[in-house]
Every structure is written in structure tokens, then in C-alpha cells.
Protein backbone atom coordinates (compact mmCIF):
# COMPACT_ATOMS: atom_id res chain seq x y z
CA UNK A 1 74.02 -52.50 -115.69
CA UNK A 2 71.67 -50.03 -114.82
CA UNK A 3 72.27 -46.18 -115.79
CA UNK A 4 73.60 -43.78 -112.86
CA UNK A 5 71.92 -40.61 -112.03
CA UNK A 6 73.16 -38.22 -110.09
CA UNK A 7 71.46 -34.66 -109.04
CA UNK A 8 74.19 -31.67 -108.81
CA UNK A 9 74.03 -28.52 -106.99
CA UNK A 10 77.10 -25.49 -107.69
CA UNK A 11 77.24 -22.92 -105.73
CA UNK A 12 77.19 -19.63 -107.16
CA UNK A 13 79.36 -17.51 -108.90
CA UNK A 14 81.51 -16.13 -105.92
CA UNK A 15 82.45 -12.41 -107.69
CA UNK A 16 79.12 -10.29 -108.18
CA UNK A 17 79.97 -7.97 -110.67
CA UNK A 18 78.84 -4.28 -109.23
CA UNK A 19 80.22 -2.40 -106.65
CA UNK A 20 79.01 -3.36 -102.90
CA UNK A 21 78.51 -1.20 -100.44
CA UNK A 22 79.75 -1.20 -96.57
CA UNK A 23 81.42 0.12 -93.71
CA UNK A 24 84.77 0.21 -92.41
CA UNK A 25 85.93 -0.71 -88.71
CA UNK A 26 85.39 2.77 -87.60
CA UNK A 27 81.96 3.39 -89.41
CA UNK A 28 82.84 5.19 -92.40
CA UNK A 29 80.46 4.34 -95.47
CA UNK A 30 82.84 2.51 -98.25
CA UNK A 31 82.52 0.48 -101.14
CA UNK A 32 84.35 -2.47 -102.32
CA UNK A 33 84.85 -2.28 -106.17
CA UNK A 34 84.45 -6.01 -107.79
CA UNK A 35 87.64 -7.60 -108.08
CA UNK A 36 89.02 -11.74 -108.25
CA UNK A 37 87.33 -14.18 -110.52
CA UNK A 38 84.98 -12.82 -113.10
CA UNK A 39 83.00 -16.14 -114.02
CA UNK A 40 79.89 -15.29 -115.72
CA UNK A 41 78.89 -18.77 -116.57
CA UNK A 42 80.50 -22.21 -114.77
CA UNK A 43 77.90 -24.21 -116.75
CA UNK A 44 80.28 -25.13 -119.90
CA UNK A 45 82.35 -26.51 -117.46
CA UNK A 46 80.16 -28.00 -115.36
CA UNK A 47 79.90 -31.31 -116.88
CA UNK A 48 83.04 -32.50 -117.50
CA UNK A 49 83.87 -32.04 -114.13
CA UNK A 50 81.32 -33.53 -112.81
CA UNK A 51 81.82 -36.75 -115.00
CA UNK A 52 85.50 -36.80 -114.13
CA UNK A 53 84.45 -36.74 -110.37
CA UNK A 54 81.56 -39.23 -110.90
CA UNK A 55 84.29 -41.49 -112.53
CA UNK A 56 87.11 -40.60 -109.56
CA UNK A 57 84.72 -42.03 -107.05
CA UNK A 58 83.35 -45.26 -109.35
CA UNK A 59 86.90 -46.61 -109.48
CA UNK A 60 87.71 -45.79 -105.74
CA UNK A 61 84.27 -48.29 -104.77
CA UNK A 62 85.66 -50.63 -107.48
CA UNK A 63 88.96 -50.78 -105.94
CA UNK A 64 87.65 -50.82 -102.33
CA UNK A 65 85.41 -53.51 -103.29
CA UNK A 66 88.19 -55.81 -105.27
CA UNK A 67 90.26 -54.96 -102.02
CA UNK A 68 88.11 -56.45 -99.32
CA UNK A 69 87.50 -59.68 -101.30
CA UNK A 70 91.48 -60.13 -100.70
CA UNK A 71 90.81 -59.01 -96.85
């Protein structure tokens, strides 16, 4: 059939990668070094998991279709 298009949104990157700056409970100026996932770039991944989610939900409506025939 007919091709499937699909439009994709990530969010972004959730580690920024300079210090932030804030304040503790009592009021104190702080700041929170960068630390957890360093990501700089999700794009190289971003298509193959998008195709193996595309093709996750394809078979589910294949299977929920080929199931309510039998229903």
C-alpha cells in the first residue's frame, strides 16, 4: 500500500552541560555542577528507534485487527 509518514518530536537532551546556578532551602546561593547522562547528540539513534516503535505498534493493529474478525 500506501507509504507511512509519521512526524517525531524528542525532547531535549535532559543534562545541560555547565554549571547551574540556585539556592538552597535556607537561601544560600549554590550551584549544581552537571552530572548524569552526558548525551550530546540522540539523533544517531533516533531512527532506529523510532522504526522499531513504528513497527511495535503496526503489528499490535495487525493483531488487533486479525483478532476481532475471530470475535
Amino acid at each position: 500500500g500506501m507509504p507511512i509518514t509519521a512526524i517525531v518530536h524528542f525532547k531535549p537532551v535532559a543534562t545541560l552541560q555547565m554549571p547551574q546556578e540556585t539556592i538552597t532551602s535556607e537561601g544560600i546561593p549554590a550551584t549544581l555542577p552537571p552530572k548524569g547522562r552526558h548525551d550530546a547528540c540522540v539523533i544517531p539513534r533516533a531512527v532506529p528507534i523510532v522504526e522499531a516503535v513504528m513497527l511495535i505498534h503496526l503489528a499490535d493493529a495487525c493483531l488487533a485487527a486479525r483478532l476481532s474478525k475471530w470475535s
